[in-house]
C-alpha atoms as a PDB file:
ATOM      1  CA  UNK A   1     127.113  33.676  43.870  1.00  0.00           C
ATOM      2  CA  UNK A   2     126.138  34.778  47.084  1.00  0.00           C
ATOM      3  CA  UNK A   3     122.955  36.294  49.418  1.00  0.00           C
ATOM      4  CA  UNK A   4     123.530  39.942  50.423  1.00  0.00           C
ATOM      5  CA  UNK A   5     124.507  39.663  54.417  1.00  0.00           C
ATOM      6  CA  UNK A   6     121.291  42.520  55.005  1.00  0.00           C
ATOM      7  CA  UNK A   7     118.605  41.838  52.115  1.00  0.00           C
ATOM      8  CA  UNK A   8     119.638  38.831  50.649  1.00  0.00           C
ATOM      9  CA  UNK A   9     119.464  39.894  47.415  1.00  0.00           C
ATOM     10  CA  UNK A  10     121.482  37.356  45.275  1.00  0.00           C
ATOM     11  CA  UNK A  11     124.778  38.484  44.363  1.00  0.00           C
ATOM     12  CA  UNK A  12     128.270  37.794  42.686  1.00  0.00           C
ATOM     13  CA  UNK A  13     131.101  36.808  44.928  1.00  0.00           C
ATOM     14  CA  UNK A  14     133.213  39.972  44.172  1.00  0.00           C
ATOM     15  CA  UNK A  15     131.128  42.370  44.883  1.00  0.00           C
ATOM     16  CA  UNK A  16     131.289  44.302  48.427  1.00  0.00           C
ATOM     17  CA  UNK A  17     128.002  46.600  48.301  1.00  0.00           C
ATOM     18  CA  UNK A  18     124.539  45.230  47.383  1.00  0.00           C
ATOM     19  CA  UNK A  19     122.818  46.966  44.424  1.00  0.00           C
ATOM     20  CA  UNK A  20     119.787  47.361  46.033  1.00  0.00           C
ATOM     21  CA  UNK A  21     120.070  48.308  49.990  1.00  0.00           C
ATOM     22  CA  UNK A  22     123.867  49.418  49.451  1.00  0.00           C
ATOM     23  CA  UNK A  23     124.617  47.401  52.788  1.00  0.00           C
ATOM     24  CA  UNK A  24     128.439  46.228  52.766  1.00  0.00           C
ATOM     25  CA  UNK A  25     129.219  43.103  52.893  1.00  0.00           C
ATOM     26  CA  UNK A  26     130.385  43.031  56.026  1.00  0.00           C
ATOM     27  CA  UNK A  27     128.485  42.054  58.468  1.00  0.00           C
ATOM     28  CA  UNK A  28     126.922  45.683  60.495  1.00  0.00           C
ATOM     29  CA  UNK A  29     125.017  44.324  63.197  1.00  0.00           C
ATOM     30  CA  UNK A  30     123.057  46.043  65.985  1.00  0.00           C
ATOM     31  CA  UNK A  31     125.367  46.295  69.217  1.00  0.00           C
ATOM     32  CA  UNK A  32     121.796  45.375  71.254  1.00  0.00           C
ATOM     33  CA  UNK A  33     119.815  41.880  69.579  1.00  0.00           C
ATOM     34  CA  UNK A  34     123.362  41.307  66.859  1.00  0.00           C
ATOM     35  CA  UNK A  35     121.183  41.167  64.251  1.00  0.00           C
ATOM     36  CA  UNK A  36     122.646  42.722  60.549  1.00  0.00           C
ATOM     37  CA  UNK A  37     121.095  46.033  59.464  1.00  0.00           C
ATOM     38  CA  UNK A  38     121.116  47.697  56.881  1.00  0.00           C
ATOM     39  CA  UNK A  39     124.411  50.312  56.303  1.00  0.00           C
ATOM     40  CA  UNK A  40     121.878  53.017  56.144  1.00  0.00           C
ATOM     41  CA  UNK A  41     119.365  51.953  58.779  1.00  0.00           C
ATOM     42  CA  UNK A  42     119.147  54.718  61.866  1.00  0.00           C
ATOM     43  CA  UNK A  43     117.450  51.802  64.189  1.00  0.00           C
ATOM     44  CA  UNK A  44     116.836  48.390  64.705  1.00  0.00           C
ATOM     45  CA  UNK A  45     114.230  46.859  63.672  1.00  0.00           C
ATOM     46  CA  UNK A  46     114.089  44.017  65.787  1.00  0.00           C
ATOM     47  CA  UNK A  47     115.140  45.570  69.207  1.00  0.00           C
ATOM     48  CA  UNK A  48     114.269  49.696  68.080  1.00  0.00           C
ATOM     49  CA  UNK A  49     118.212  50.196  69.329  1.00  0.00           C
ATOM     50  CA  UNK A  50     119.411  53.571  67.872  1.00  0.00           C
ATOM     51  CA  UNK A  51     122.957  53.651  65.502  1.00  0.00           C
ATOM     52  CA  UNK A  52     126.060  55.684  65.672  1.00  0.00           C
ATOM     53  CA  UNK A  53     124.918  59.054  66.983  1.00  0.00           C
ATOM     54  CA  UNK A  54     120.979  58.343  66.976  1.00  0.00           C
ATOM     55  CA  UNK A  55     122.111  55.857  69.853  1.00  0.00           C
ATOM     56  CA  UNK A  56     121.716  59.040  72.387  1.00  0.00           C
ATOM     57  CA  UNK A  57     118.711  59.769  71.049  1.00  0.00           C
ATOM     58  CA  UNK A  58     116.278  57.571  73.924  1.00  0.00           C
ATOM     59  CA  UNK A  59     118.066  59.231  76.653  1.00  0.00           C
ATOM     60  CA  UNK A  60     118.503  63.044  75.110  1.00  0.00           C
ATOM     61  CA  UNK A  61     114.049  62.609  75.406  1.00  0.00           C
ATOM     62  CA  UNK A  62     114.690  61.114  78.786  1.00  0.00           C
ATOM     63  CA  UNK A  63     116.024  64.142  80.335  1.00  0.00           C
ATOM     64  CA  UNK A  64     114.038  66.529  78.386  1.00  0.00           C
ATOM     65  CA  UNK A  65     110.873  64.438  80.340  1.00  0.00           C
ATOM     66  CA  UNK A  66     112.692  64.885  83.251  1.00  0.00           C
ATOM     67  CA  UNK A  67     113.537  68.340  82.748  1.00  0.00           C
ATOM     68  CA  UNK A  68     110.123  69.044  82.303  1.00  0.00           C
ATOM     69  CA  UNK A  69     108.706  67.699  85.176  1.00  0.00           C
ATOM     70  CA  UNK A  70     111.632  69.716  87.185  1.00  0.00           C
ATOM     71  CA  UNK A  71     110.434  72.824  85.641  1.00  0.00           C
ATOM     72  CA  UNK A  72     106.851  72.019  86.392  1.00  0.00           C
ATOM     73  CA  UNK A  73     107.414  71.280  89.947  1.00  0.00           C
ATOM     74  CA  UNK A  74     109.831  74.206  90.332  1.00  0.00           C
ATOM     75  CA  UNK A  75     106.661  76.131  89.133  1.00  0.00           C
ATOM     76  CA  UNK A  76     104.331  74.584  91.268  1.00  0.00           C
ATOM     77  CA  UNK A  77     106.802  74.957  94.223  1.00  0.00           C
ATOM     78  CA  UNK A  78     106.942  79.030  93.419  1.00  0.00           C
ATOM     79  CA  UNK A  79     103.611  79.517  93.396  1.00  0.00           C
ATOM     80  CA  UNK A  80     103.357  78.121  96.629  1.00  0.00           C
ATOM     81  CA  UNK A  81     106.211  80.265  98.033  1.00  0.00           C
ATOM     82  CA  UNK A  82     104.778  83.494  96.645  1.00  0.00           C
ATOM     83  CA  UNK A  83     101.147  82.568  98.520  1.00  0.00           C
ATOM     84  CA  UNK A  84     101.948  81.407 101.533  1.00  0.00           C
ATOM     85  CA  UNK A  85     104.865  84.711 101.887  1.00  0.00           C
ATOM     86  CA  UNK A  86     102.045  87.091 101.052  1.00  0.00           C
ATOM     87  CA  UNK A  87      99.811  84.955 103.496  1.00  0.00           C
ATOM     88  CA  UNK A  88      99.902  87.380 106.761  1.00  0.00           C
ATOM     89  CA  UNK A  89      99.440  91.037 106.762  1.00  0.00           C
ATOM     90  CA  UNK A  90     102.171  93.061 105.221  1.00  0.00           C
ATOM     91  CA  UNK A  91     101.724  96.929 106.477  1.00  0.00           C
ATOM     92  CA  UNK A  92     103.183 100.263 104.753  1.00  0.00           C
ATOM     93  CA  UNK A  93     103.059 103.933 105.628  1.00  0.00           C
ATOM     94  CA  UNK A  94     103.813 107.398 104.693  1.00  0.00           C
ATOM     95  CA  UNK A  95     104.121 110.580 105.497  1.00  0.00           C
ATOM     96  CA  UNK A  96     101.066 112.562 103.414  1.00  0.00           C
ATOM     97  CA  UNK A  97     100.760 115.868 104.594  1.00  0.00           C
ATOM     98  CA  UNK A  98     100.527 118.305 107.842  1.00  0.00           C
ATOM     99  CA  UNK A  99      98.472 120.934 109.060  1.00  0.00           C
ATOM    100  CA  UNK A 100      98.497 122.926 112.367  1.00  0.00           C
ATOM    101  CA  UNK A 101      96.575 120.451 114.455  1.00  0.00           C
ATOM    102  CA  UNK A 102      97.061 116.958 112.280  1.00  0.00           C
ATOM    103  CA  UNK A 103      99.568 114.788 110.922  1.00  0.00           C
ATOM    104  CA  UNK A 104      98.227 113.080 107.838  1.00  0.00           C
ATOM    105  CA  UNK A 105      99.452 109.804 107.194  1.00  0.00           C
ATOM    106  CA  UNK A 106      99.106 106.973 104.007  1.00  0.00           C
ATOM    107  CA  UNK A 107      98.900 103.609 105.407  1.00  0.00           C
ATOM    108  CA  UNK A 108      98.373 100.257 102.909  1.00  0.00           C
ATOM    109  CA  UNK A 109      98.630  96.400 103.097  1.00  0.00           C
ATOM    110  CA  UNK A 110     100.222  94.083 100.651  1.00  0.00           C
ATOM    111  CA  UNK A 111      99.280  90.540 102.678  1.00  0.00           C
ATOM    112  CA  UNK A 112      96.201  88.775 102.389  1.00  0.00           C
ATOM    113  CA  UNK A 113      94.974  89.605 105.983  1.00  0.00           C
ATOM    114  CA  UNK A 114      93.994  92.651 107.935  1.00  0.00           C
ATOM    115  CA  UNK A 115      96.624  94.416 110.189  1.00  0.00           C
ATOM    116  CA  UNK A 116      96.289  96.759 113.044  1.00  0.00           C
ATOM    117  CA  UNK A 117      97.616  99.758 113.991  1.00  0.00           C
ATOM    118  CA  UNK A 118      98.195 100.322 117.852  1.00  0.00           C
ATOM    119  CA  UNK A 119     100.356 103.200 118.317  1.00  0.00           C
ATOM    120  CA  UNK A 120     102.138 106.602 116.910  1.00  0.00           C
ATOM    121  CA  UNK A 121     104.831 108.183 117.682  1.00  0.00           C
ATOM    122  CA  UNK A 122     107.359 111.584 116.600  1.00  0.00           C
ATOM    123  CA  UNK A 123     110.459 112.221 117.642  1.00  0.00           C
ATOM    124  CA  UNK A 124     112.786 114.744 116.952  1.00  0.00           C
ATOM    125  CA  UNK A 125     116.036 111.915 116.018  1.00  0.00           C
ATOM    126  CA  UNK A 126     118.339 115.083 117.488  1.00  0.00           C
ATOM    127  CA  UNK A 127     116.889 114.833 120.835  1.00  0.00           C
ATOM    128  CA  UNK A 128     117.460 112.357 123.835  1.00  0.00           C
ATOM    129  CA  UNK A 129     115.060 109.418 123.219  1.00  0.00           C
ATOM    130  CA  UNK A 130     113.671 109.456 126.315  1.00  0.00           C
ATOM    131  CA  UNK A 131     111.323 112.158 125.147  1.00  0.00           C
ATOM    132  CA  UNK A 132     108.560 111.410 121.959  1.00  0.00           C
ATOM    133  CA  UNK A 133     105.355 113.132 121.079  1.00  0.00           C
ATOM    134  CA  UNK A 134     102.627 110.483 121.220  1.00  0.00           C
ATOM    135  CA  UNK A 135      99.596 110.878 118.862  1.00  0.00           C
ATOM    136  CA  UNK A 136      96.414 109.290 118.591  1.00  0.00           C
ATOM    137  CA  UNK A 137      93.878 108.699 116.048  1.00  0.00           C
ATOM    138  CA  UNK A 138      91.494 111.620 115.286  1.00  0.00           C
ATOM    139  CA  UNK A 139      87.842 111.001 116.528  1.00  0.00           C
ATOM    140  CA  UNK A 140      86.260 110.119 113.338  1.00  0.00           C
ATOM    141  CA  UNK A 141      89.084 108.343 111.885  1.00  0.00           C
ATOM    142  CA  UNK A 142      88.533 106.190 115.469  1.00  0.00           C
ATOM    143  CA  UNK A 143      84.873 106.020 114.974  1.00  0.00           C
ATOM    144  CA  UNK A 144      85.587 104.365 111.501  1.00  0.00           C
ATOM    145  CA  UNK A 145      87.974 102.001 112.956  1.00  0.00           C
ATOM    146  CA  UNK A 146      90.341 103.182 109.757  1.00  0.00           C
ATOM    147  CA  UNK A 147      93.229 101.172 112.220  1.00  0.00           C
ATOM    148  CA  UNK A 148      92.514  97.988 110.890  1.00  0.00           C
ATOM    149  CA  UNK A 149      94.269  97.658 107.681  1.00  0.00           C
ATOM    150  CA  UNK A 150      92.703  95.510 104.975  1.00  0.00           C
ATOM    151  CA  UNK A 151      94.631  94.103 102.002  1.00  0.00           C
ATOM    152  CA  UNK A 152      94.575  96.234  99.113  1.00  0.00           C
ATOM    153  CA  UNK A 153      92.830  98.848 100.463  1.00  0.00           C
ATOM    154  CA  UNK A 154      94.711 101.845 101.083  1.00  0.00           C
ATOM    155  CA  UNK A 155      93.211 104.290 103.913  1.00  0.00           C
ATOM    156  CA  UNK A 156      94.449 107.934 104.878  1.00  0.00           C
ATOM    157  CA  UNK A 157      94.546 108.470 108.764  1.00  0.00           C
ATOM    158  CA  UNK A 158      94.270 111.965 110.322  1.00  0.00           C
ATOM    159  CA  UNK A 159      96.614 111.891 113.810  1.00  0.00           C
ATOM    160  CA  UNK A 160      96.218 114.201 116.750  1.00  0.00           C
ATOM    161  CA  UNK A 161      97.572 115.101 119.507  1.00  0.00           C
ATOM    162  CA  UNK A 162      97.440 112.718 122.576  1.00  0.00           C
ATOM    163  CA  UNK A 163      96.038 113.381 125.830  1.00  0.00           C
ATOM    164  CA  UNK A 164      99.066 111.543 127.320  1.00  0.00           C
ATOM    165  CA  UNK A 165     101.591 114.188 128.756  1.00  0.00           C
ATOM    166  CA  UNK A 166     104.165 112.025 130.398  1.00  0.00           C
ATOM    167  CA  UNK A 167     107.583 111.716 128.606  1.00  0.00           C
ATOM    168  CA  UNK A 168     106.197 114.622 125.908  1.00  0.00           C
ATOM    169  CA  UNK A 169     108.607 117.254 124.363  1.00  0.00           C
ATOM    170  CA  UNK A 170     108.275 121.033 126.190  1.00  0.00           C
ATOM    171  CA  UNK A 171     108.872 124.059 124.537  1.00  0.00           C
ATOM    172  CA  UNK A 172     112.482 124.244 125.954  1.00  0.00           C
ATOM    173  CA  UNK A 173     113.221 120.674 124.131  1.00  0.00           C
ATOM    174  CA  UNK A 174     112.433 122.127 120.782  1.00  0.00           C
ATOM    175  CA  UNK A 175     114.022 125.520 121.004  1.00  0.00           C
ATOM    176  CA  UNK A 176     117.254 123.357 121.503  1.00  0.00           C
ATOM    177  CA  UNK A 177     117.195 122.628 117.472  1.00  0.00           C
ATOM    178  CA  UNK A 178     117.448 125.638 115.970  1.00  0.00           C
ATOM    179  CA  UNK A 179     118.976 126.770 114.040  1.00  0.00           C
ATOM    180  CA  UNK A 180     119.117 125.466 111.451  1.00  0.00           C
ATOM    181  CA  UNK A 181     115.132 124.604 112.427  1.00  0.00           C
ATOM    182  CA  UNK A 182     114.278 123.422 108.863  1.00  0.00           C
ATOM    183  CA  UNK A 183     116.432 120.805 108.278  1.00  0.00           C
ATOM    184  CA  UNK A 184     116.418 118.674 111.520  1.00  0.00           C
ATOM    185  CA  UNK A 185     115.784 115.065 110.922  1.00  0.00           C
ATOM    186  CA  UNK A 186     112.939 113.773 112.116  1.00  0.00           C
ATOM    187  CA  UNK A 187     110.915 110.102 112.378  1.00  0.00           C
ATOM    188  CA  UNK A 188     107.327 109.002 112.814  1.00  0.00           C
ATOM    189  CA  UNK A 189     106.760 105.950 114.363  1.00  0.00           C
ATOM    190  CA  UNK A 190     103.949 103.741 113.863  1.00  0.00           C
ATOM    191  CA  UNK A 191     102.980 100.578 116.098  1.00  0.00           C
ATOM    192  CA  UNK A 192     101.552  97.640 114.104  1.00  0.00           C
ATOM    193  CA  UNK A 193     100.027  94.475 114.672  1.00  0.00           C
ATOM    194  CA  UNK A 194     100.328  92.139 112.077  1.00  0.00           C
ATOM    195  CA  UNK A 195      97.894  88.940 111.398  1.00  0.00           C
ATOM    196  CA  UNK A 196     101.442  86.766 112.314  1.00  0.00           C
ATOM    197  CA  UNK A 197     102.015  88.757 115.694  1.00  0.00           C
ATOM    198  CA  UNK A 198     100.340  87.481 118.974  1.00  0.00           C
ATOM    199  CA  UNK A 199      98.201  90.061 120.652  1.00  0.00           C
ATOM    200  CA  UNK A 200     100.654  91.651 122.771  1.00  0.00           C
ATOM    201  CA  UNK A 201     103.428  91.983 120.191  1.00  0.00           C
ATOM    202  CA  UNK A 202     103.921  94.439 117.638  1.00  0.00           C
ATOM    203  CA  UNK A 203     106.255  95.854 115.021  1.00  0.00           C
ATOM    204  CA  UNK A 204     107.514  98.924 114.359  1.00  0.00           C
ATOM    205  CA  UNK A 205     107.178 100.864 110.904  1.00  0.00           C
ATOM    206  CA  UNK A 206     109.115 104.354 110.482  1.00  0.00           C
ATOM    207  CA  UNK A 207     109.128 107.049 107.863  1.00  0.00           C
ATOM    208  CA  UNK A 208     111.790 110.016 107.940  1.00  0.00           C
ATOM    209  CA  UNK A 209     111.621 113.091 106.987  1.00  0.00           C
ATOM    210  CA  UNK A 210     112.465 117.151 107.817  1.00  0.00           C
ATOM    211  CA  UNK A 211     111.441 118.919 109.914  1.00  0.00           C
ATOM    212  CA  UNK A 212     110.290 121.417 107.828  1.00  0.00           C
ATOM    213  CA  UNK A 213     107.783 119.664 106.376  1.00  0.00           C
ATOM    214  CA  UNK A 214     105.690 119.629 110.216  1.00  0.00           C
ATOM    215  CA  UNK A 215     106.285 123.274 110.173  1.00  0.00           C
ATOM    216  CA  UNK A 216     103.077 124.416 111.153  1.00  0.00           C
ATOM    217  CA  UNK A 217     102.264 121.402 113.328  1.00  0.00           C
ATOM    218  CA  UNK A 218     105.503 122.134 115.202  1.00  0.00           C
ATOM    219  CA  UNK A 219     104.453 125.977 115.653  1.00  0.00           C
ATOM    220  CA  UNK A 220     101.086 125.445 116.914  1.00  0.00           C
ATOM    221  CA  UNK A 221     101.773 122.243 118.951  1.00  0.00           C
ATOM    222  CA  UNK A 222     104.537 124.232 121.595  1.00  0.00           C
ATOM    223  CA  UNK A 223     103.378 128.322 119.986  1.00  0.00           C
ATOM    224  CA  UNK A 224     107.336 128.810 118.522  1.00  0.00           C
ATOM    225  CA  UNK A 225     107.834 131.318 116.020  1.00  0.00           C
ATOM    226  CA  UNK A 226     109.756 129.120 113.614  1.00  0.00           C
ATOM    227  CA  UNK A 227     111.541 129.756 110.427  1.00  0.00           C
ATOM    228  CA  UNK A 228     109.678 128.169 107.420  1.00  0.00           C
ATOM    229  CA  UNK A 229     112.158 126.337 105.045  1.00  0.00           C
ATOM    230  CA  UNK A 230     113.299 128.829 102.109  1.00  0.00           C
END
C-alpha cells in the first residue's frame, strides 16, 4: 500500500491516479514553494502561484491596473489641454449684410475671455494695396462699447464710414474694376486684440466675399452707377 503523493488517501501500489482527488502519482508540484498539488488545482495553496495558463493571470490584472490609471491620466491630461487652449479669447467674424451707408458685420468669441476689436478695413483684393477703405464703428454701436467681445456672446456691429481720408479709394480706383463689377473679389479686414496679445499687438481676422454683395454701399460711398449682380 501506499499514501496518495497529493491527499494521502491510502492506496494500492499499482495504481497511478487516486480515487478521490484524481492527482497522478507523480509528483505535480508548484514551480514557486515545490509543494504537490493537486492535478486539478488552478493555484497554490500555500504560495497562491497560478498553474499552466492561469500562471499569467497576476500580471494580465497588472496591466489592466496599469492601463487604467494610463487612461485616467490621459483623461485628466485632456481636460486640461482643452481648458487651458480655450483659456484666452478666441474671436470670429462675418460678413451679415450691407446697406447704402453700413456694413453689417457678425462678430463672436469661443475663449473664455473678452477680446477687442481695434480696427476695420475693405479692400478691393484687385487693387494695389496701398489703397483700403477704413471704417469705424457706428456711434451707438461705440456708445455701447459692442468692441469688446465677450465669450459666448455673439454681438452684430454696424460699420461706417471713417473720417480718415488718407490712403482711401477715389472714384477713379473703383471705375478701374468693371466690368465685370459684380464679381470682383473682395476682403474685410478686422483688427483684433486678443486677451493673449500685449496692448500694442493685434491680429488680423478676414472674411471674403463679392463684390456684389456691397453693391449699394459701393454706389453710394464714391455715387457710381453700378451694375447689380443678375
Amino acid at each position: 500500500m501506499k499514501k496518495c503523493i497529493a491527499c494521502e488517501k491510502e492506496l494500492e501500489d499499482i495504481l497511478q491516479r487516486c480515487s478521490d482527488c484524481q492527482s497522478l502519482q507523480k509528483l505535480d508540484c508548484c514551480e514557486t514553494c515545490g509543494i504537490a498539488l493537486p492535478a486539478s488545482a488552478r493555484r497554490c495553496n500555500k504560495c497562491s502561484t497560478y498553474r499552466g495558463k492561469w500562471r499569467h493571470l497576476p500580471v494580465i490584472a497588472q496591466i489592466a491596473q496599469i492601463l487604467g490609471g494610463v487612461v485616467l491620466v490621459g483623461g485628466a491630461i485632456a481636460s486640461l489641454y482643452l481648458y487651458f487652449s480655450d483659456y484666452n479669447s478666441h474671436t470670429h467674424f462675418l460678413l451679415a449684410s450691407t446697406n447704402s451707408s453700413t456694413v453689417t458685420i457678425k462678430v463672436w468669441n469661443t475663449g473664455k475671455k473678452p477680446s477687442q476689436l481695434v480696427g476695420y478695413h475693405l479692400r478691393f483684393d484687385a487693387l494695389p494695396i496701398e489703397k483700403e477703405e477704413p471704417l469705424a464703428l457706428s456711434p451707438t454701436d461705440m456708445k455701447s462699447a459692442n468692441n469688446i467681445i465677450e465669450t459666448n456672446k455673439p454681438v452684430t456691429i454696424e460699420l461706417k464710414e471713417a473720417i480718415v481720408r488718407a490712403g482711401r479709394y477715389e472714384r477713379e480706383d473703383i471705375r478701374r474694376l468693371v466690368p465685370p463689377w459684380p464679381t470682383q473679389p473682395m476682403t474685410l479686414y478686422v483688427d483684433v486684440r486678443e486677451s493673449s496679445d500685449d496692448f500694442d499687438h493685434f491680429q488680423t481676422m478676414t472674411d471674403e466675399f463679392r463684390a456684389d454683395r456691397l453693391h449699394d454701399f459701393v454706389v453710394d460711398q464714391w455715387g457710381l452707377n453700378l451694375p447689380a449682380a443678375p
